[in-house]
N, C-alpha and C. Protein backbone atom coordinates (compact mmCIF):
# COMPACT_ATOMS: atom_id res chain seq x y z
N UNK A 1 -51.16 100.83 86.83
CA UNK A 1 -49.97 100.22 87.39
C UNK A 1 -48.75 100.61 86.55
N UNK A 2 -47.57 100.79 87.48
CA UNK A 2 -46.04 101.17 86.56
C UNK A 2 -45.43 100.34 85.93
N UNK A 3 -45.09 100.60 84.67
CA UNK A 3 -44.12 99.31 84.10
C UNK A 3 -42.84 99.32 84.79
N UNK A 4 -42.63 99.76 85.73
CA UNK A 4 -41.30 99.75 86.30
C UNK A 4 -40.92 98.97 87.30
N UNK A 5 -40.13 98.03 87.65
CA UNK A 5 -39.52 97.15 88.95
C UNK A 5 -40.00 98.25 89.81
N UNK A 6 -39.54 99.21 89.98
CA UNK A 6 -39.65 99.96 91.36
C UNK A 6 -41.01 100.75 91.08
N UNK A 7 -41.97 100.47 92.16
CA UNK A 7 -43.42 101.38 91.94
C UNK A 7 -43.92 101.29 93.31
N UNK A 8 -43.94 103.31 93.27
CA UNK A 8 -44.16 103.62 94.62
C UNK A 8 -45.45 104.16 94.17
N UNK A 9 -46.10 104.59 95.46
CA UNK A 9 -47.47 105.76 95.16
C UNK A 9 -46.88 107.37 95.34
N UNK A 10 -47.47 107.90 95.13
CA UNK A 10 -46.68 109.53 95.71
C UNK A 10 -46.51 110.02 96.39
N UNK A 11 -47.10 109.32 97.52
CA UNK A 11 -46.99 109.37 98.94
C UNK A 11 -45.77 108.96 99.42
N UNK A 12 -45.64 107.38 98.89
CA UNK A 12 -44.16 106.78 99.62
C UNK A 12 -42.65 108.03 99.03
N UNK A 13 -43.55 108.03 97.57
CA UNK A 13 -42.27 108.92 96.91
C UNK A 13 -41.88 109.97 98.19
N UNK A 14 -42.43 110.79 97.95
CA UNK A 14 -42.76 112.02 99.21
C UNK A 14 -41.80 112.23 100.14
N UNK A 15 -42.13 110.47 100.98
CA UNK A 15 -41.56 110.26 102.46
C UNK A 15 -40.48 110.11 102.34
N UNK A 16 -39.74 109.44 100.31
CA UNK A 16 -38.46 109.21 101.08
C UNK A 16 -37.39 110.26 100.14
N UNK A 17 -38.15 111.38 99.12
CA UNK A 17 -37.69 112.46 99.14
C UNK A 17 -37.87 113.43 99.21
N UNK A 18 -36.76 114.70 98.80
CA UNK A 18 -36.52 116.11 99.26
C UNK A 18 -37.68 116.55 98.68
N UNK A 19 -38.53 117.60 98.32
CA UNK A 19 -39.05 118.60 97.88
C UNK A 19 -38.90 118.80 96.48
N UNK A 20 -37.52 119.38 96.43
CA UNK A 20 -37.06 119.52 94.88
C UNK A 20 -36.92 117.96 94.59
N UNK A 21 -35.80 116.87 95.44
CA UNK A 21 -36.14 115.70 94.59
C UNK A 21 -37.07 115.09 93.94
N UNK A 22 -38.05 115.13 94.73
CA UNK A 22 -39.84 114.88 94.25
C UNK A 22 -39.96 115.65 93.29
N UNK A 23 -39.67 117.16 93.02
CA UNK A 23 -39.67 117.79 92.05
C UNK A 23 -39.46 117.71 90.70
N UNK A 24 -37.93 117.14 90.76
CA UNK A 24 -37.55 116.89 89.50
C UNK A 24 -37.44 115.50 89.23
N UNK A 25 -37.51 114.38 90.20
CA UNK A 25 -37.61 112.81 89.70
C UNK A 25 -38.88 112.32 89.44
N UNK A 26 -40.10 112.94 89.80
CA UNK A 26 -41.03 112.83 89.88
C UNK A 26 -42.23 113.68 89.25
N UNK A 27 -41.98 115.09 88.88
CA UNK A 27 -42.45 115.88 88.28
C UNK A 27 -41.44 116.37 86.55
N UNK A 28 -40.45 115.62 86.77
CA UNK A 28 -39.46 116.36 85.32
C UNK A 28 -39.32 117.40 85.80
N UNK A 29 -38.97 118.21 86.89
CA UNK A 29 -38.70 119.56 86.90
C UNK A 29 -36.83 119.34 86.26
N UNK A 30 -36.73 120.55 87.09
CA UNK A 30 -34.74 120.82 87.01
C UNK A 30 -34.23 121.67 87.89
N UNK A 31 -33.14 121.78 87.97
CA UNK A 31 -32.20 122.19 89.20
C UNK A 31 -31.66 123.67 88.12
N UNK A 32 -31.24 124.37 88.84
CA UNK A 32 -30.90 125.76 88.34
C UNK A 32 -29.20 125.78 87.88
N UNK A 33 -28.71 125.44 86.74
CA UNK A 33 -27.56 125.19 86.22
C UNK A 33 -26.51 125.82 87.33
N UNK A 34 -25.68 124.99 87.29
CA UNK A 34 -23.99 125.53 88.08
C UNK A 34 -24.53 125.08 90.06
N UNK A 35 -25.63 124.59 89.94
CA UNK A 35 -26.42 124.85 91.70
C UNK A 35 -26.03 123.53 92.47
N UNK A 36 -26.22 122.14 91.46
CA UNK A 36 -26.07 120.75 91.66
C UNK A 36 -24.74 120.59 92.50
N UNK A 37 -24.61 119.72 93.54
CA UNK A 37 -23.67 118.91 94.08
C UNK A 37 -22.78 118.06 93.15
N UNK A 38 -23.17 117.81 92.41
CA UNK A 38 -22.38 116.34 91.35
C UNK A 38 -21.89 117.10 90.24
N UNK A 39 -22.50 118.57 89.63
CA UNK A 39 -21.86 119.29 88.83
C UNK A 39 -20.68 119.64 88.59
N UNK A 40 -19.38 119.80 89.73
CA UNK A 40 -18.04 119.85 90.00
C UNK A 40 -17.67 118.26 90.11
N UNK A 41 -17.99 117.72 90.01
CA UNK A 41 -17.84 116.34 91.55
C UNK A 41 -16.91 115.14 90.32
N UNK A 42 -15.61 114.78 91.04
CA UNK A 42 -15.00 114.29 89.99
C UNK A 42 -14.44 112.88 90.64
N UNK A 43 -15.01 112.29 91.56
CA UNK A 43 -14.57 111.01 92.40
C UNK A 43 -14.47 109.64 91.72
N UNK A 44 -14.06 108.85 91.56
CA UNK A 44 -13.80 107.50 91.20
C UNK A 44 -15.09 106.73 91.70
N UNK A 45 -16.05 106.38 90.85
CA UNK A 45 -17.29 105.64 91.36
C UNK A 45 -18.32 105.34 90.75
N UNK A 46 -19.70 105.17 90.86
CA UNK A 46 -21.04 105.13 90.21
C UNK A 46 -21.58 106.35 90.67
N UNK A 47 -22.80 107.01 89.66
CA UNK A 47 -23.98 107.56 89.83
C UNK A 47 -25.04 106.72 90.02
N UNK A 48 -26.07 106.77 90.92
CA UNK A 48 -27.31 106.15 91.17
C UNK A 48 -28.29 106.66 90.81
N UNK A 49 -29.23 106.29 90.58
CA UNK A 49 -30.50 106.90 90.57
C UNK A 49 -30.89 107.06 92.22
N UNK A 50 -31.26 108.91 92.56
CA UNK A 50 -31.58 108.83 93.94
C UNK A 50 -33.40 108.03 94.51
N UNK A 51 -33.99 107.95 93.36
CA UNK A 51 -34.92 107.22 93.88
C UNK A 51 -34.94 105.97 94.36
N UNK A 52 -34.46 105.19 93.80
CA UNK A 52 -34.42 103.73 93.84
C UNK A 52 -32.69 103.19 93.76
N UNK A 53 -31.84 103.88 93.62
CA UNK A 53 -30.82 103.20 93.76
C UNK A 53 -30.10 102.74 92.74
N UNK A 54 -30.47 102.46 91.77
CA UNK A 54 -30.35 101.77 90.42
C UNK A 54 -29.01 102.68 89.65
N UNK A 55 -27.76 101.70 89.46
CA UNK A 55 -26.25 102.42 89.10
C UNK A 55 -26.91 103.00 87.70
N UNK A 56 -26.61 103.85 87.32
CA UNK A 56 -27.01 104.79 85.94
C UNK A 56 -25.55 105.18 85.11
N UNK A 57 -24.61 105.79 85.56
CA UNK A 57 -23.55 106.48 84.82
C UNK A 57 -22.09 105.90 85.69
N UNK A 58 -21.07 105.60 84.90
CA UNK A 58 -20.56 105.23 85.43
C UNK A 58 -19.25 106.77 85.69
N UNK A 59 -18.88 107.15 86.87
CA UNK A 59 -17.68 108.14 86.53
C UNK A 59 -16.30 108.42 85.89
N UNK A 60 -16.40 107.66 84.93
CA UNK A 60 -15.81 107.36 83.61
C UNK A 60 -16.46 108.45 82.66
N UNK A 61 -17.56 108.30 82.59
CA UNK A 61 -18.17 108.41 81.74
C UNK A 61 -18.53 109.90 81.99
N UNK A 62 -18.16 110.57 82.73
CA UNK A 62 -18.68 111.96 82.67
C UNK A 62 -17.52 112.85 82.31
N UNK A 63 -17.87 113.99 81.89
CA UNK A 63 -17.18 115.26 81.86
C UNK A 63 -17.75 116.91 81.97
N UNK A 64 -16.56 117.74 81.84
CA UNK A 64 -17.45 119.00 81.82
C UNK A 64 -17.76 119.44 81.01
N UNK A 65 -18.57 119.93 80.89
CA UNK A 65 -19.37 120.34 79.32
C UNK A 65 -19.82 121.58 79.49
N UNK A 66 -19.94 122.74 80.62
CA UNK A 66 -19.60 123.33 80.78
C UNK A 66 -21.36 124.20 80.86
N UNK A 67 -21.79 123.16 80.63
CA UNK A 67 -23.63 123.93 80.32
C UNK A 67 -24.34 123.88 81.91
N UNK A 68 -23.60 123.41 83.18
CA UNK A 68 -24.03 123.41 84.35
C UNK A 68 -25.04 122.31 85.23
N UNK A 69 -24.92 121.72 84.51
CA UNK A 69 -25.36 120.29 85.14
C UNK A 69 -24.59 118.78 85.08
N UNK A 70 -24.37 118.18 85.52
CA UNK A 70 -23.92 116.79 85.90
C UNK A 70 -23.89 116.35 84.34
N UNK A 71 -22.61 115.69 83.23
CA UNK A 71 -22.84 115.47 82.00
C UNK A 71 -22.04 114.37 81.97
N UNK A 72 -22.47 113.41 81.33
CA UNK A 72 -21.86 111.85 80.67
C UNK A 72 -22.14 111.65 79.11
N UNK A 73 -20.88 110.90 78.81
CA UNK A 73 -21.11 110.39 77.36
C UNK A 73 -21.95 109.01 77.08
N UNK A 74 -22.13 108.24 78.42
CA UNK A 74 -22.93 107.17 78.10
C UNK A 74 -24.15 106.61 79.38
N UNK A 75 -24.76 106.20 79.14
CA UNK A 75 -24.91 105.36 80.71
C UNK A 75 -24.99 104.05 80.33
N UNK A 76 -24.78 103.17 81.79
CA UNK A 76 -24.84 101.76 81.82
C UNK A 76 -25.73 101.35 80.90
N UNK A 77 -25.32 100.55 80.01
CA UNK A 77 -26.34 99.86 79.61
C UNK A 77 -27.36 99.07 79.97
N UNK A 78 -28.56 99.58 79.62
CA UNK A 78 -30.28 98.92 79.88
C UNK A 78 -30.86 100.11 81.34
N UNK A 79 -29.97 101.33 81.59
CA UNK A 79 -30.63 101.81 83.25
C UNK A 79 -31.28 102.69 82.64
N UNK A 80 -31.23 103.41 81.36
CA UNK A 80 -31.93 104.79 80.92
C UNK A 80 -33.22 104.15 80.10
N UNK A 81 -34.12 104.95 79.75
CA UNK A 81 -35.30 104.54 79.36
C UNK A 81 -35.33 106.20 78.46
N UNK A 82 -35.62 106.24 77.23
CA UNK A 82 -35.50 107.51 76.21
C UNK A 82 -37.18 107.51 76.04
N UNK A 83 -37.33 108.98 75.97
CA UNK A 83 -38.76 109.42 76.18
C UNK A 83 -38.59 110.63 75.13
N UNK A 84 -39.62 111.03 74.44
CA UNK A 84 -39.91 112.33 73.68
C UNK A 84 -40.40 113.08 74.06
N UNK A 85 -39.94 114.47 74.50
CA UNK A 85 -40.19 115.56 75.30
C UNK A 85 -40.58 116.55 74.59
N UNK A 86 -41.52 117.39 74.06
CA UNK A 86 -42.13 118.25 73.25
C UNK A 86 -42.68 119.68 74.12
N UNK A 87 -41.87 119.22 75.91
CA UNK A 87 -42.61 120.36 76.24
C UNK A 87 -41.05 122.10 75.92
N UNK A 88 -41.90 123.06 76.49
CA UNK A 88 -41.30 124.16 75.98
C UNK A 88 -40.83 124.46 75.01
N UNK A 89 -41.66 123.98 73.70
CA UNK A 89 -41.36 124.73 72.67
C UNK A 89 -40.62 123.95 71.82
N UNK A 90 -40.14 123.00 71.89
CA UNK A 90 -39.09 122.64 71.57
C UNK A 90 -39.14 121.14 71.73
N UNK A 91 -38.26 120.03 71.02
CA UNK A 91 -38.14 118.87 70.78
C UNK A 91 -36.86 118.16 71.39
N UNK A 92 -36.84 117.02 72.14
CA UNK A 92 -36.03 116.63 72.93
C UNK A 92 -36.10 115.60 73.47
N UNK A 93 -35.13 114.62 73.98
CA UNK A 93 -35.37 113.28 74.35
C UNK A 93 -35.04 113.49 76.17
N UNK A 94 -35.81 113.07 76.84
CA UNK A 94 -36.38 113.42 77.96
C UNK A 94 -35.37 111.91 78.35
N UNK A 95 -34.78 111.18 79.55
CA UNK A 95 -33.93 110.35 80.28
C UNK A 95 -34.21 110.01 81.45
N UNK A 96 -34.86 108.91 81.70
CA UNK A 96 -35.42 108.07 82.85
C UNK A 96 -34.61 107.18 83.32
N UNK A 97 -35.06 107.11 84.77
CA UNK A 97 -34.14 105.55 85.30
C UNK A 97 -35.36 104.27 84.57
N UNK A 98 -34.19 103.67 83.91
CA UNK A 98 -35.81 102.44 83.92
C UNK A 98 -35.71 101.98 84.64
N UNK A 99 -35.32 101.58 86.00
CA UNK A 99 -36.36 100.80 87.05
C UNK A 99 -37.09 101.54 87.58
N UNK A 100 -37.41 102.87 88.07
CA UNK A 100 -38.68 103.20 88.66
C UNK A 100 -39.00 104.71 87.88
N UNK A 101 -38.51 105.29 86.68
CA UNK A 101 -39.20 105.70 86.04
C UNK A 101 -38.42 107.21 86.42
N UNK A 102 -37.40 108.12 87.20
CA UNK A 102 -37.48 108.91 87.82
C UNK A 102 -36.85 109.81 86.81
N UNK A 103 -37.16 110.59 86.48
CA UNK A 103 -36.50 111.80 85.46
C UNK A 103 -35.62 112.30 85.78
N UNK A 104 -34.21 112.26 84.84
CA UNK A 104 -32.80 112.34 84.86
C UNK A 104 -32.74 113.78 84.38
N UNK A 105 -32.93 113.83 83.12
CA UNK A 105 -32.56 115.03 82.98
C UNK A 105 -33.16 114.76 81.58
N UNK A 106 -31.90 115.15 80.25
CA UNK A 106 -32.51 115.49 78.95
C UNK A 106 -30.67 114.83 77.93
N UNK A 107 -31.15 114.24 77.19
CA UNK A 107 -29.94 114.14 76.10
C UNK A 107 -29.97 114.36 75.29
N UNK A 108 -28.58 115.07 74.40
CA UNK A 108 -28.20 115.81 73.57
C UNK A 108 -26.94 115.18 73.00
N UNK A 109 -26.99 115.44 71.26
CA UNK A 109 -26.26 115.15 70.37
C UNK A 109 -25.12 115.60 70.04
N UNK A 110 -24.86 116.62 71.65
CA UNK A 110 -23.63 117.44 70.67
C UNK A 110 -22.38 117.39 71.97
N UNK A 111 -22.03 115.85 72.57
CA UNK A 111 -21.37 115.23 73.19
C UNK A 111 -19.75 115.77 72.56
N UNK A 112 -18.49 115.69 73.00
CA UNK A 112 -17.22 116.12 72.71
C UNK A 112 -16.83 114.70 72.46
N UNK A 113 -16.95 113.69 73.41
CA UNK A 113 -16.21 112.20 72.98
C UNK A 113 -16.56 111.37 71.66
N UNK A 114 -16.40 110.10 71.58
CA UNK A 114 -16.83 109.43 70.70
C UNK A 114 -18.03 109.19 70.20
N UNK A 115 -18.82 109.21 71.63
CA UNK A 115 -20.42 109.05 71.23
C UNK A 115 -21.14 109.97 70.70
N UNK A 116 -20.69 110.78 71.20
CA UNK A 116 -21.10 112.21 70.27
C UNK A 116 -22.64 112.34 71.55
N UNK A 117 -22.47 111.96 72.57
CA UNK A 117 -23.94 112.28 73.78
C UNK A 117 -23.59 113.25 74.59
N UNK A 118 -24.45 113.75 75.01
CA UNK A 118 -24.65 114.38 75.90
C UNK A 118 -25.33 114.10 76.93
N UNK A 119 -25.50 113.43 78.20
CA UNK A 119 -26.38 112.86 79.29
C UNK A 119 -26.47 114.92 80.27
N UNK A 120 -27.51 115.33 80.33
CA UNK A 120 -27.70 116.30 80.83
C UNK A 120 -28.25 116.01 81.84
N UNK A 121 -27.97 115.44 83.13
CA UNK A 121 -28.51 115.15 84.01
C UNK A 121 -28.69 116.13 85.81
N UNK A 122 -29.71 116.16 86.42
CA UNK A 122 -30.19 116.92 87.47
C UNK A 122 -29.04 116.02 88.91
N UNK A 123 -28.73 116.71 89.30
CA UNK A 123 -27.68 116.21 90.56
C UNK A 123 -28.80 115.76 91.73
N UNK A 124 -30.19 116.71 91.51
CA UNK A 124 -30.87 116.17 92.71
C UNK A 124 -31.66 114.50 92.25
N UNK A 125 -31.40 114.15 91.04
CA UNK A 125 -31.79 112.57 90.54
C UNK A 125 -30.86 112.08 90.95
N UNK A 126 -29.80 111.96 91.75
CA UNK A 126 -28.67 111.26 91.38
C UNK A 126 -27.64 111.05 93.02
N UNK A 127 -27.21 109.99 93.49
CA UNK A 127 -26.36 109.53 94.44
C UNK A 127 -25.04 109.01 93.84
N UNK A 128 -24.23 109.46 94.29
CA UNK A 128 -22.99 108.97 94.24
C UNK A 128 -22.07 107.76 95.09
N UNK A 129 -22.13 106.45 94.66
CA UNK A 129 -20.94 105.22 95.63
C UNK A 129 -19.61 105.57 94.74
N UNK A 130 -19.04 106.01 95.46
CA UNK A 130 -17.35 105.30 95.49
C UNK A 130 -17.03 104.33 95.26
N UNK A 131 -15.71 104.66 94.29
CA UNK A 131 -15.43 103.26 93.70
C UNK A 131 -14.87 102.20 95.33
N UNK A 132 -14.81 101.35 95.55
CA UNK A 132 -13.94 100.75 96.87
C UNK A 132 -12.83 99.97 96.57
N UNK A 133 -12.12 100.50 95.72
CA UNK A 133 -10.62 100.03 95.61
C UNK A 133 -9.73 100.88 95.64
């Protein structure tokens, strides 16, 4: 059983996403840098987690960083869940939604703002609401 509020089987996952979404929220894959929808995308609003919905980054909080994927200096506090990633060679903190577990992307220490983060996140993890004011 998932420690997560949101727990699907892989089936439901499946039905209610894309291919690649299943791919990379569900397998840790990744999207091919500069390719993402949200990578340019500069609107007044929240990022979601596309699995479950769950607000993750606020669009404040992002900028360009120029490495080709969707990048923030923070996320909401309590939505990310930090994981140790050891695959390819290499050492890295892997970025989950914690309510249903769906793999964001990867964070990095070498952020431009205050926090000094890097949120490296996959555009196909991710929905965008508008701010409504």
């Amino acid at each position: 059983m998932s420690k997560y509020p949101v727990n699907k089987t892989d089936a439901e996952w499946k039905a209610i996403l894309s291919p690649d979404e299943y791919r990379i929220l569900r397998e840790a894959g990744t999207e091919r840098p500069f390719s993402g929808k949200y990578n340019d995308h500069h609107a007044q609003g929240t990022y979601v987690c596309k699995g479950c919905g769950e607000a993750l980054y606020e669009a404040s909080s992002k900028f360009d960083s120029g490495c080709g994927w969707p990048s923030y200096d923070k996320s909401i506090d309590g939505a990310i869940e930090y994981r140790k990633d050891s695959t390819l060679g290499m050492l890295r903190v892997e970025i989950l939604c914690a309510n249903c577990g769906g793999h964001q992307g990867h964070i990095f220490d070498d952020g431009p703002t205050a926090t000094g983060q890097r949120y490296c996140v996959n555009s196909a993890s991710i929905d965008f609401k508008p701010s409504e004011d």
